[in-house]
C-alpha atoms as a PDB file:
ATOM      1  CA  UNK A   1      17.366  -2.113  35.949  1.00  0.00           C
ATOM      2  CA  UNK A   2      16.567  -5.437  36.847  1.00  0.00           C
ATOM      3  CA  UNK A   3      13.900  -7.680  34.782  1.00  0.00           C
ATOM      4  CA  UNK A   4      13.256  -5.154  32.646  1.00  0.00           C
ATOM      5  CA  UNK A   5      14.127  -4.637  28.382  1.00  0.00           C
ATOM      6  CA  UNK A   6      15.027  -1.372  26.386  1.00  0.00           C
ATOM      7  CA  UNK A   7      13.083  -0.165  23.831  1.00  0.00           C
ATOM      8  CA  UNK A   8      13.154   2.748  21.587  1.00  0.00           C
ATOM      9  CA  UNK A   9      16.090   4.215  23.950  1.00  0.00           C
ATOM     10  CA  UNK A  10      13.944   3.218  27.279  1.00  0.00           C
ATOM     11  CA  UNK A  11      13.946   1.330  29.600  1.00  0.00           C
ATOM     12  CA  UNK A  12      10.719  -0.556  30.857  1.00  0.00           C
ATOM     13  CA  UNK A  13       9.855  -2.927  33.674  1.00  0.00           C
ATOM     14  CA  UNK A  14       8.537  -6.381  32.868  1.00  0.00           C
ATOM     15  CA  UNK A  15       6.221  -6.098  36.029  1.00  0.00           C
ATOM     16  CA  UNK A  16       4.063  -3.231  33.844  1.00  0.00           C
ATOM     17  CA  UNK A  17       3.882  -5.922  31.121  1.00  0.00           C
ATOM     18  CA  UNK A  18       2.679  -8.453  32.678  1.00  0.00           C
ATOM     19  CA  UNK A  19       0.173  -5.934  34.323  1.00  0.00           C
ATOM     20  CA  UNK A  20      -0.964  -5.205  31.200  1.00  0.00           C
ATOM     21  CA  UNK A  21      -0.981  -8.507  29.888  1.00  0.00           C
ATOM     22  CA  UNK A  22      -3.092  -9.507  33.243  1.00  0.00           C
ATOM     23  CA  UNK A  23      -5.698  -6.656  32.566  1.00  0.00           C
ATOM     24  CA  UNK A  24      -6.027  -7.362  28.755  1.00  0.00           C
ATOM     25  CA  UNK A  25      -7.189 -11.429  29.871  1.00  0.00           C
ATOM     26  CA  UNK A  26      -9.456 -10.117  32.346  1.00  0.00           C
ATOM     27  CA  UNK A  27     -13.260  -9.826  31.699  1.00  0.00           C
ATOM     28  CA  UNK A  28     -14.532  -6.833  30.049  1.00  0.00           C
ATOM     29  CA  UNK A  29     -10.833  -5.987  28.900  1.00  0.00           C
ATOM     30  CA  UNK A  30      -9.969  -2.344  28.617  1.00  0.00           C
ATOM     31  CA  UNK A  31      -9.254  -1.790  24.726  1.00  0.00           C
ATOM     32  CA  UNK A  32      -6.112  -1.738  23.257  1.00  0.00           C
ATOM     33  CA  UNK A  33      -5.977   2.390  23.127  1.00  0.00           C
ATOM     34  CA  UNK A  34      -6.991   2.626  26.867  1.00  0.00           C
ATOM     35  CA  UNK A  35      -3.977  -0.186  27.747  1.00  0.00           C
ATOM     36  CA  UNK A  36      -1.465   1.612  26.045  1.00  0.00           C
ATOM     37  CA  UNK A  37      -2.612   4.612  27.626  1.00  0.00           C
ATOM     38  CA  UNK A  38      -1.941   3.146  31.067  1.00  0.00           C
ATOM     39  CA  UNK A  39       1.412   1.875  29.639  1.00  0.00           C
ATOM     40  CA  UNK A  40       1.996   5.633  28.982  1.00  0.00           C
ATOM     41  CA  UNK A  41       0.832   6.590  32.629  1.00  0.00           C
ATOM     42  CA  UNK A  42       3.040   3.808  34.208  1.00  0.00           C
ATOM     43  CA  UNK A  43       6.466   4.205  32.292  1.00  0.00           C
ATOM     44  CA  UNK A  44       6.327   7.960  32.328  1.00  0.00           C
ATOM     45  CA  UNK A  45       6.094   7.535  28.266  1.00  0.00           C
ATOM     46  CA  UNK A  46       5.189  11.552  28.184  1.00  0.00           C
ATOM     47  CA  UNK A  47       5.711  14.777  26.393  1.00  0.00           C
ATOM     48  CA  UNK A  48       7.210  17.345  28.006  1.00  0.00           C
ATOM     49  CA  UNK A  49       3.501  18.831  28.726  1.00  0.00           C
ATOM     50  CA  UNK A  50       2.762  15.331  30.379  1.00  0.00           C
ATOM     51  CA  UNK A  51       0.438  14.440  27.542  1.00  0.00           C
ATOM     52  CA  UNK A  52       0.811  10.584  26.614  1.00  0.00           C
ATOM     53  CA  UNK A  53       2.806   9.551  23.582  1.00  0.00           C
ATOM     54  CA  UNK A  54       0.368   7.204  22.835  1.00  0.00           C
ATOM     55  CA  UNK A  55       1.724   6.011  18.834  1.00  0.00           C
ATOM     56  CA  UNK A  56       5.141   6.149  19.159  1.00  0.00           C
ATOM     57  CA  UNK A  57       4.252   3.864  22.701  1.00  0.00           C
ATOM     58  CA  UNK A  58       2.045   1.598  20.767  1.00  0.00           C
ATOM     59  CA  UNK A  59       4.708   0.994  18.403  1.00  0.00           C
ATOM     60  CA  UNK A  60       7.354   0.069  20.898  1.00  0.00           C
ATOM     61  CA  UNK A  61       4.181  -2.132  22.419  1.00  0.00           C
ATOM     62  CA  UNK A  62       3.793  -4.139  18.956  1.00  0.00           C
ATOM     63  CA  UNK A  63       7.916  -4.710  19.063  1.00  0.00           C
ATOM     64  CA  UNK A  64       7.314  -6.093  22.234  1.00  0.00           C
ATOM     65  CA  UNK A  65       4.610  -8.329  21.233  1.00  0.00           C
ATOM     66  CA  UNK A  66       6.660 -10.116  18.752  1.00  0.00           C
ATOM     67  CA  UNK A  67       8.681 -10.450  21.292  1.00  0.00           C
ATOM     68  CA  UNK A  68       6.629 -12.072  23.439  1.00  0.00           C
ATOM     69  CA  UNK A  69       6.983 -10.034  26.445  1.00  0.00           C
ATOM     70  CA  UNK A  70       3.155  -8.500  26.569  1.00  0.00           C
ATOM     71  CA  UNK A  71      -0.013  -9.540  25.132  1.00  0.00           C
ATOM     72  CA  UNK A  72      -2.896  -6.960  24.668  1.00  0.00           C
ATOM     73  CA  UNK A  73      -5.845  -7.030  22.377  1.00  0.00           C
ATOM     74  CA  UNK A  74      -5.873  -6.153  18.597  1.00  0.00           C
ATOM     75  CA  UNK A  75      -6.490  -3.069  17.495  1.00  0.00           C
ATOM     76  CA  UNK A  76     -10.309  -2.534  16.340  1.00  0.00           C
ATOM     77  CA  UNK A  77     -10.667  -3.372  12.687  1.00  0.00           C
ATOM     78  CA  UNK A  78     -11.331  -1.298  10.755  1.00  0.00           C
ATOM     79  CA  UNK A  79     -13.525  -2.905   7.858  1.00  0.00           C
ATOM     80  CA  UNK A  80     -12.326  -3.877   4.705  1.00  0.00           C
ATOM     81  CA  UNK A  81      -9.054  -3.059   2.742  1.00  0.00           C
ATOM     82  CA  UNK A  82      -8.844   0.970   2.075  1.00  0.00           C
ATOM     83  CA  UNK A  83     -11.575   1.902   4.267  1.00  0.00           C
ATOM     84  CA  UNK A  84      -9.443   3.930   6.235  1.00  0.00           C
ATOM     85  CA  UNK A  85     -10.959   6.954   7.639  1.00  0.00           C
ATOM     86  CA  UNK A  86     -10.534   9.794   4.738  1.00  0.00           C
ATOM     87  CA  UNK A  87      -9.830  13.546   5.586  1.00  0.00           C
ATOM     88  CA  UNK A  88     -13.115  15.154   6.266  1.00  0.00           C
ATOM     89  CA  UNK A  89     -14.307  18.193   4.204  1.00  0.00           C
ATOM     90  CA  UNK A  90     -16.611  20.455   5.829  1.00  0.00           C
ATOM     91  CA  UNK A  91     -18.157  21.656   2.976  1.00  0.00           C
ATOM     92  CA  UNK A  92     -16.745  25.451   4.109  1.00  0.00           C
ATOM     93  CA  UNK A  93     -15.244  27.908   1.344  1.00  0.00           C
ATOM     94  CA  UNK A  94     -11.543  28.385   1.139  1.00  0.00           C
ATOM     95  CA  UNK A  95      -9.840  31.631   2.347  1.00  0.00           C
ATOM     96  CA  UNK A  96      -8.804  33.722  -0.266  1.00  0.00           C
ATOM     97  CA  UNK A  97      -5.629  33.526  -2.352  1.00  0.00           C
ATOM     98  CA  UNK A  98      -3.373  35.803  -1.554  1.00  0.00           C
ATOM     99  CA  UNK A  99      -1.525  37.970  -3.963  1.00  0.00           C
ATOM    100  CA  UNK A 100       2.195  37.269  -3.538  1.00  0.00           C
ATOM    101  CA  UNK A 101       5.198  39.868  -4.500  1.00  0.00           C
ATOM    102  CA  UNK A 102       7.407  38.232  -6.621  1.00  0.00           C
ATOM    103  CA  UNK A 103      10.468  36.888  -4.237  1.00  0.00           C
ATOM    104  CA  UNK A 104       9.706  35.520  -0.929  1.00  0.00           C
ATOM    105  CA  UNK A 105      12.282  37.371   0.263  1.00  0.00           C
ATOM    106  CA  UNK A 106       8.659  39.873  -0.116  1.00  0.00           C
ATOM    107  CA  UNK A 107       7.062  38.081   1.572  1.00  0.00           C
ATOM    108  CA  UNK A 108       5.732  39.345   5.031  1.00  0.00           C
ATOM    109  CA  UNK A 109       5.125  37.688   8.043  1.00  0.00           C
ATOM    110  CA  UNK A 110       5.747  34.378   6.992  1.00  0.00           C
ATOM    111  CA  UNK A 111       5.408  31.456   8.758  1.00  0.00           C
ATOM    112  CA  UNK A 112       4.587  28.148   9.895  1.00  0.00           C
ATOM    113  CA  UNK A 113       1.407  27.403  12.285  1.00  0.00           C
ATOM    114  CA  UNK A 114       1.629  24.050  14.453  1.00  0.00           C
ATOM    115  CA  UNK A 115      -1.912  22.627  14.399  1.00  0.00           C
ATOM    116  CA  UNK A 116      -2.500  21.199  17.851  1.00  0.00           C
ATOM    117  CA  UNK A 117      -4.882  18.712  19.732  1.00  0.00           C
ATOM    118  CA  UNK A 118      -8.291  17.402  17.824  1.00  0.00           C
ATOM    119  CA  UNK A 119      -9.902  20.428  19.556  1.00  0.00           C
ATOM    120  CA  UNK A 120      -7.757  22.694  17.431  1.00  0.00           C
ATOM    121  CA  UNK A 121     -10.602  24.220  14.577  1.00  0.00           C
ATOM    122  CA  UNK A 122      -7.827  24.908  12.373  1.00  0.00           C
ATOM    123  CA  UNK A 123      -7.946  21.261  11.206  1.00  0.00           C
ATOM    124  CA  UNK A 124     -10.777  21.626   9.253  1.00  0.00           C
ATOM    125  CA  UNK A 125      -8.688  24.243   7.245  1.00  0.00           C
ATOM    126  CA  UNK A 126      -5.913  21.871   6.792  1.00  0.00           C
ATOM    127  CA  UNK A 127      -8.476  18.909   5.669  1.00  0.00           C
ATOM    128  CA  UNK A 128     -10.511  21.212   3.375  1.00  0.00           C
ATOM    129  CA  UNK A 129      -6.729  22.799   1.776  1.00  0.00           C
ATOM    130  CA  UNK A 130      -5.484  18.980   1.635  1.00  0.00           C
ATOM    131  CA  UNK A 131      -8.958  17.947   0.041  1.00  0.00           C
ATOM    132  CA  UNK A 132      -9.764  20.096  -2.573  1.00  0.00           C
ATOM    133  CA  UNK A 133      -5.603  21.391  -3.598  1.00  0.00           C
ATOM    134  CA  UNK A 134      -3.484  18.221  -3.330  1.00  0.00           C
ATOM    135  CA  UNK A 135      -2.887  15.723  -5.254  1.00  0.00           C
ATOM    136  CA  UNK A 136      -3.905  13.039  -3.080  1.00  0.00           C
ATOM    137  CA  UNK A 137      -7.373  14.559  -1.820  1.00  0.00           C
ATOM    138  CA  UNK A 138      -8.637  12.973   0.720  1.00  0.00           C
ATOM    139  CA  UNK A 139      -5.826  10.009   1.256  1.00  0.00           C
ATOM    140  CA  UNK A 140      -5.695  10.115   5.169  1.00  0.00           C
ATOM    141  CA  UNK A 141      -1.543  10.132   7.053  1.00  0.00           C
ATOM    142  CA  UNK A 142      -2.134   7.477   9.751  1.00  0.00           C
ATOM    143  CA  UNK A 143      -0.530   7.078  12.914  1.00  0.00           C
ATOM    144  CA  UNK A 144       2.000   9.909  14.372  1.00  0.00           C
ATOM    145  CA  UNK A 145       1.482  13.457  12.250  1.00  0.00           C
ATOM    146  CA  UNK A 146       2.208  16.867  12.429  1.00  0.00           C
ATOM    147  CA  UNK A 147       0.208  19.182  10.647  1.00  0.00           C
ATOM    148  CA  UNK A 148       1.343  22.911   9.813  1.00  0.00           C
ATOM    149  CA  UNK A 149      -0.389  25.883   7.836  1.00  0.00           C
ATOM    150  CA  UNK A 150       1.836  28.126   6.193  1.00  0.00           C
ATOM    151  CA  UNK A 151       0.650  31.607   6.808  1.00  0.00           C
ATOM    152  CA  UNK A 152       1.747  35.268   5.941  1.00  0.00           C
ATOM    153  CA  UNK A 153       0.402  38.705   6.245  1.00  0.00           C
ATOM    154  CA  UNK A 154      -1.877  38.313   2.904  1.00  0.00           C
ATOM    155  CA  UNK A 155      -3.315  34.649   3.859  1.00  0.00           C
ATOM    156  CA  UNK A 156      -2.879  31.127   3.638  1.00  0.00           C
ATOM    157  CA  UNK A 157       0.057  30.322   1.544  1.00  0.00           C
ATOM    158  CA  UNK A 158      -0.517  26.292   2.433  1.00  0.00           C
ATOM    159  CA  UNK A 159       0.046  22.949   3.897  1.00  0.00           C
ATOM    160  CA  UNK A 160       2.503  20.809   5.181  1.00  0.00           C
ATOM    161  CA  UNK A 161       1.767  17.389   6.951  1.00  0.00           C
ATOM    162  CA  UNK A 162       4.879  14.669   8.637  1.00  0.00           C
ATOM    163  CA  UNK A 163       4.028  11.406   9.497  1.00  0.00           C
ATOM    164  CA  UNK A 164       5.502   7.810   9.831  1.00  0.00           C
ATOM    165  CA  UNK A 165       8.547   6.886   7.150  1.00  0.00           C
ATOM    166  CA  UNK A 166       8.014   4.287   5.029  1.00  0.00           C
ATOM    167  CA  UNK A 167       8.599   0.491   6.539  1.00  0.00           C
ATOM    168  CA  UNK A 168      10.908  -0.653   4.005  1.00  0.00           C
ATOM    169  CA  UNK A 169      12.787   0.837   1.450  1.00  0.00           C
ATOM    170  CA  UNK A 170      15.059  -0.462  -0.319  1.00  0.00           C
ATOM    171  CA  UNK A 171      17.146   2.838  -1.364  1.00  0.00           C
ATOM    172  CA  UNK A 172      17.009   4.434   1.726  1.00  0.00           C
ATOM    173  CA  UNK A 173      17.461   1.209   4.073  1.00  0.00           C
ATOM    174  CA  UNK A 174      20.600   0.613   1.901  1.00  0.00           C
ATOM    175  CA  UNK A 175      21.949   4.006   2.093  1.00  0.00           C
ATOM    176  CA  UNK A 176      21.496   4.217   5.789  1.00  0.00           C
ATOM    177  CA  UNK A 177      23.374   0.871   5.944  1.00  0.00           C
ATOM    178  CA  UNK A 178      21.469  -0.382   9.378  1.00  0.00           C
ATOM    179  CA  UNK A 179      20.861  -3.769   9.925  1.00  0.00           C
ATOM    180  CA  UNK A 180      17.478  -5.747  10.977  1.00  0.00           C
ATOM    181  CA  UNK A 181      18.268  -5.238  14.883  1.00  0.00           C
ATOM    182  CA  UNK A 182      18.987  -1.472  14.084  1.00  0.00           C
ATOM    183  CA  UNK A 183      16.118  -0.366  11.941  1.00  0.00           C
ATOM    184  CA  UNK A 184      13.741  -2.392  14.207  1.00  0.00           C
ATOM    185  CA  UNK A 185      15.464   0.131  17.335  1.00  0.00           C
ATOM    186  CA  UNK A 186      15.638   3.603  15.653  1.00  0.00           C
ATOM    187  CA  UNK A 187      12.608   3.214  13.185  1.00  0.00           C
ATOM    188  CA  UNK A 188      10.415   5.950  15.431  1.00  0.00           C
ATOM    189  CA  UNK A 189      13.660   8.551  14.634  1.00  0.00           C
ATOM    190  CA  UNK A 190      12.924   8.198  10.796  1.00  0.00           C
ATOM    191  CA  UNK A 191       9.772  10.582   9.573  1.00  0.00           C
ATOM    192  CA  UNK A 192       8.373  11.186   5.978  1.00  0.00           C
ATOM    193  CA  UNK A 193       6.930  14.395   4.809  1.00  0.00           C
ATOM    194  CA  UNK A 194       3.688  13.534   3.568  1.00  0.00           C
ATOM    195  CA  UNK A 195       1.912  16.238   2.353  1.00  0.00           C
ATOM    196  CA  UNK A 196       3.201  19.596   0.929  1.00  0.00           C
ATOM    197  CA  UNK A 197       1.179  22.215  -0.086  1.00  0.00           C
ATOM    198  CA  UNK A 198       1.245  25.446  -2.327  1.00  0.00           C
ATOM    199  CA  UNK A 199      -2.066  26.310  -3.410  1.00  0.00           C
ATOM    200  CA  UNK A 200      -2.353  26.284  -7.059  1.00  0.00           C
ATOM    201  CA  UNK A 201      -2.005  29.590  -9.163  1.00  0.00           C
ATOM    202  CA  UNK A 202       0.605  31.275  -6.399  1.00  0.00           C
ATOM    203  CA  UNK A 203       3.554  32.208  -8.246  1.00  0.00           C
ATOM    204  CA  UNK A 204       6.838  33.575  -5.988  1.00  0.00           C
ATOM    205  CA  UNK A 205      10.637  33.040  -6.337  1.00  0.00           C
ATOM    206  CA  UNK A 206      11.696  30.459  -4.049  1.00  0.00           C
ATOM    207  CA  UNK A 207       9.333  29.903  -2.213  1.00  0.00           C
ATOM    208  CA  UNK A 208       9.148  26.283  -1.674  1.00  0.00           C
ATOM    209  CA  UNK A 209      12.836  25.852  -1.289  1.00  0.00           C
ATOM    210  CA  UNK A 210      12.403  28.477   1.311  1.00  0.00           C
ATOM    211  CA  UNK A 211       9.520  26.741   3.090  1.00  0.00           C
ATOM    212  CA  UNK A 212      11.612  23.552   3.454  1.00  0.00           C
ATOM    213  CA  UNK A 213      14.413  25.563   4.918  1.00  0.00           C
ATOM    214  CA  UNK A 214      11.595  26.806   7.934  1.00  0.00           C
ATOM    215  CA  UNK A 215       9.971  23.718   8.599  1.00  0.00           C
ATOM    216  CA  UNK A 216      12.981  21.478   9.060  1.00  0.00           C
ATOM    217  CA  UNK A 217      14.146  24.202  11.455  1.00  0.00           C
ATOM    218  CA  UNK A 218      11.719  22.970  13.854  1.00  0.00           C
ATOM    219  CA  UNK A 219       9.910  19.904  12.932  1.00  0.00           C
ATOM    220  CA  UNK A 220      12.815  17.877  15.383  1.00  0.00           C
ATOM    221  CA  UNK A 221      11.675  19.813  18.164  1.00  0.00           C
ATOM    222  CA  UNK A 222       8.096  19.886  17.426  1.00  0.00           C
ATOM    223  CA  UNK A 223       7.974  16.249  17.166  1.00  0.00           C
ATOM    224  CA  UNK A 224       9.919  15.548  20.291  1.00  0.00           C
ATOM    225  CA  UNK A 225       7.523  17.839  22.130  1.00  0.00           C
ATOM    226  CA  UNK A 226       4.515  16.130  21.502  1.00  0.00           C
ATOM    227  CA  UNK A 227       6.017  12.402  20.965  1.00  0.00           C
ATOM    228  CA  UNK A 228       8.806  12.486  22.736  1.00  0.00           C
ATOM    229  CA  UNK A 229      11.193  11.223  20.021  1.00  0.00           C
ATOM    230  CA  UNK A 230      13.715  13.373  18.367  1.00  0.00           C
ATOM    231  CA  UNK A 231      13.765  12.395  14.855  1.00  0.00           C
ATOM    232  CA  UNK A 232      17.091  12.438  12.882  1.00  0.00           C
ATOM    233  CA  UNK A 233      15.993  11.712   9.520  1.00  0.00           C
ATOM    234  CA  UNK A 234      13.027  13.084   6.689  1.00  0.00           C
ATOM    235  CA  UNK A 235      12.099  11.227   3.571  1.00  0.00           C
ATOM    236  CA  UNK A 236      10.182  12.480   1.567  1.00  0.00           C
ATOM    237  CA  UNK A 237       9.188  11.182  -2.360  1.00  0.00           C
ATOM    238  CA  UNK A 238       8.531  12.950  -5.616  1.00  0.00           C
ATOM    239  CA  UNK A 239       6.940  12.066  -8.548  1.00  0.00           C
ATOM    240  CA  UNK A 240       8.998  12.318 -11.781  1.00  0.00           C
ATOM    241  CA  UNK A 241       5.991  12.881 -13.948  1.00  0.00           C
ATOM    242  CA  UNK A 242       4.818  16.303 -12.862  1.00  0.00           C
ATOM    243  CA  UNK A 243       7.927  17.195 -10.582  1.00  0.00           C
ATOM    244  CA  UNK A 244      11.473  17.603 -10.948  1.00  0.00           C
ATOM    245  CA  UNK A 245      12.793  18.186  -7.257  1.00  0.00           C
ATOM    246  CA  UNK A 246      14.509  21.376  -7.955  1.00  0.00           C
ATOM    247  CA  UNK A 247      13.356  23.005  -4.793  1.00  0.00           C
ATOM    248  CA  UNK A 248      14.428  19.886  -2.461  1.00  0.00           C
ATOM    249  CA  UNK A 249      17.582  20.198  -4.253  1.00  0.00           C
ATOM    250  CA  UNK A 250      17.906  23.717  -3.711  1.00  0.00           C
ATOM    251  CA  UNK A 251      16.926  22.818   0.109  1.00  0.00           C
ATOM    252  CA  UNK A 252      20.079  20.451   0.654  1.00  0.00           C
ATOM    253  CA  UNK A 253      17.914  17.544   0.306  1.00  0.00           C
ATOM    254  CA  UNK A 254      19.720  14.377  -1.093  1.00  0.00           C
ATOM    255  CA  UNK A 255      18.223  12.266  -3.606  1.00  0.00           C
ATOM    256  CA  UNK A 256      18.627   8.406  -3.184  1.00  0.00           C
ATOM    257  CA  UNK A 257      16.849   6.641  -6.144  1.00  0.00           C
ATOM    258  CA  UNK A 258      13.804   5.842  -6.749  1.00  0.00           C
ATOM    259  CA  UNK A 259      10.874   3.332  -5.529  1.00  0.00           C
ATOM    260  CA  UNK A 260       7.795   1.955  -7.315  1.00  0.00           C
ATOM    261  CA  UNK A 261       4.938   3.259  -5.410  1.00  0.00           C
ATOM    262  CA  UNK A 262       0.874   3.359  -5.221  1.00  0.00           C
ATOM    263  CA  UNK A 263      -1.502   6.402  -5.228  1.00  0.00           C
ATOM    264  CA  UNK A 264      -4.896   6.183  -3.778  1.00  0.00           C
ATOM    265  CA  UNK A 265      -7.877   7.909  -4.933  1.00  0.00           C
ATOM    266  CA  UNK A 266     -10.743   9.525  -3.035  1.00  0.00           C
ATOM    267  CA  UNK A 267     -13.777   8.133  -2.186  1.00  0.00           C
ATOM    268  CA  UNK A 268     -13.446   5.114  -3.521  1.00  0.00           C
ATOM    269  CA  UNK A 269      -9.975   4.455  -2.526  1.00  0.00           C
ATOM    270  CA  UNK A 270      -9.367   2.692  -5.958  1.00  0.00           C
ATOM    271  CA  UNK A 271      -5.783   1.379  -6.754  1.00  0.00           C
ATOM    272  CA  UNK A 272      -4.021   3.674  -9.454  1.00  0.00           C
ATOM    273  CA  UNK A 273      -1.271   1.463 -11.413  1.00  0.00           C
ATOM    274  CA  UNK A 274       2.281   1.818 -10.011  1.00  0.00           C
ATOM    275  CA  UNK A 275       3.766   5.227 -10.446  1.00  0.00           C
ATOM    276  CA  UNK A 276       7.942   5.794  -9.801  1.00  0.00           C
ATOM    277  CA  UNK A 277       8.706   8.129  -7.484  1.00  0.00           C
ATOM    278  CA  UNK A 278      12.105   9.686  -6.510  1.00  0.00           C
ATOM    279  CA  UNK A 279      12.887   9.465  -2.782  1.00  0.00           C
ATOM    280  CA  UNK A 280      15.086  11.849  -1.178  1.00  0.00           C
ATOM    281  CA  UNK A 281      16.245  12.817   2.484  1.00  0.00           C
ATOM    282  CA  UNK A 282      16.977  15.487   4.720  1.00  0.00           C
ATOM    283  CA  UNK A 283      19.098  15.043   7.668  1.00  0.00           C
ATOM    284  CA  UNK A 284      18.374  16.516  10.486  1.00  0.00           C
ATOM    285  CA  UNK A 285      21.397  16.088  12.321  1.00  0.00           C
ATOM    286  CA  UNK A 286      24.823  16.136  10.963  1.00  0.00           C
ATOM    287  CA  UNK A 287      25.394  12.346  12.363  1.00  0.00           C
ATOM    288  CA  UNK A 288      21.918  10.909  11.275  1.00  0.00           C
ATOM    289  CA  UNK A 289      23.423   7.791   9.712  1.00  0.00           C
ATOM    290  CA  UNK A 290      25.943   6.719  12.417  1.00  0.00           C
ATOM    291  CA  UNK A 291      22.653   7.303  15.243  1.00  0.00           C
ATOM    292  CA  UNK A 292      20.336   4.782  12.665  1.00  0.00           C
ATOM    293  CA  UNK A 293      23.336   2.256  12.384  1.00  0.00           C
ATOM    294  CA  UNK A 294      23.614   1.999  16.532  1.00  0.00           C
ATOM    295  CA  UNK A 295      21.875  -0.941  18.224  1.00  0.00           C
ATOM    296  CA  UNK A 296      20.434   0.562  21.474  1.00  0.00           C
ATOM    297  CA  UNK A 297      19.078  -2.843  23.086  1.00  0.00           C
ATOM    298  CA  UNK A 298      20.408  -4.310  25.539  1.00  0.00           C
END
């Protein structure tokens, strides 16, 4: 394709830049979420249900920003430092805890329930689970997510929530072994599981390890359906203090080392001091490494 660049895997025309760059210097200026939904409209940057990608095209939009090939507005601020927009509590009682049999081999009807659009009511569950059961309350996962409930036949078991990877790390960066040009290009293929959830006082045999196993079974797919990217790679992080990892290890999850990282608390959003976390991964294809080392530009 001529006068065009590659990005995240695709290729786009410089003509739809500089359309966008034209309608972002014009008077009244659409906002930046209403340009990159035209960039999604124009490139074909869709799911498979035709639904615009809209994060993972805003990130390939900021990429191409630095590089100077489109200029569109700044994102609207947001206020001050940490005033994020917190997962909302409705106030509503939580379902009941179910009584568990004592292997989750026992366990029936288990599974995992894809939360969908905004529209989808089910997201107050998740929020009010998240809220009141995990450790980091009402700490919001920004940008691309997936949100699951785990379900069986007695009730809500939990939670699970993926989002973006971290932007740097220094353990996992090294272990991949991509450079600057690569990590920049296959970034959007690395995820983190952000939140996971067994509500306190359930007690069965294997059951988290056994959770892992399902949702890594078909978070790939689940992401590529609604983002359009087939991630390759999980991270996820534990904390030492109160966790030992035994059920990611028990999952096939590999431990890399560990990172100094920061908690948030809810409402204020205070600071806590530095706690170390382990970080470990899960790859979700057998050639994960060699796809994040490959440099995909042209």
């Amino acid at each position: 394709m001529l006068d065009a660049v590659r990005i995240a895997g695709r290729w786009v025309s410089q003509i739809v830049l500089d359309r966008l760059t034209s309608r972002s210097k014009q008077d009244n200026a659409p906002c930046r979420s209403q340009l990159v939904k035209e960039f999604c409209r124009l490139t074909g940057w869709v799911n498979r249900r035709g639904e615009p990608c809209a994060s993972s095209a805003n990130v390939a939009l900021k990429r191409l920003e630095a590089q100077g090939r489109v200029r569109l507005p700044p994102a609207q601020a947001r206020g001050a430092r940490g005033h994020l927009r917190q997962l909302r509590d409705d106030g509503q009682a939580l379902p009941d805890l179910p009584v568990l049999p004592p292997s989750v081999q026992q366990i029936g009807g288990l599974e995992f329930q894809l939360l969908s659009d905004a529209k989808d009511l089910d997201h107050r569950l998740w929020n009010r689970l998240i809220v009141r059961e995990h450790p980091l309350k009402a700490v919001p996962i920004v940008g691309a997510q997936l949100r699951y409930l785990i379900r069986c036949e007695r009730g809500i078991i939990g939670a699970m929530g993926f989002g973006p990877a971290a932007f740097h790390l220094e353990c996992r960066d090294g272990w991949i072994g991509w450079d600057r040009e690569a990590q920049a290009e296959n970034r959007p293929a690395l995820i983190g599981l952000s939140r996971f959830l067994i509500r306190p006082g359930l007690r069965c045999a294997n059951l988290a390890s056994c959770c892992y196993g399902m949702v890594l079974r078909r978070v790939a797919p689940d992401w590529y359906e609604r983002y359009g990217i087939k991630p390759v790679l999980v991270e996820t992080y534990v904390d030492r203090s109160t966790h030992t990892g035994v059920s990611l290890s028990a999952a096939n999850w590999r431990r890399l080392g560990s990172s100094q990282g920061r908690g948030r608390s809810s409402p204020s959003v205070k600071v806590r001091p530095k706690t170390l976390k382990d970080v470990w991964v899960y790859e979700l294809c057998p050639k994960a490494r060699q796809y994040l080392q490959q440099h995909r530009a042209a």
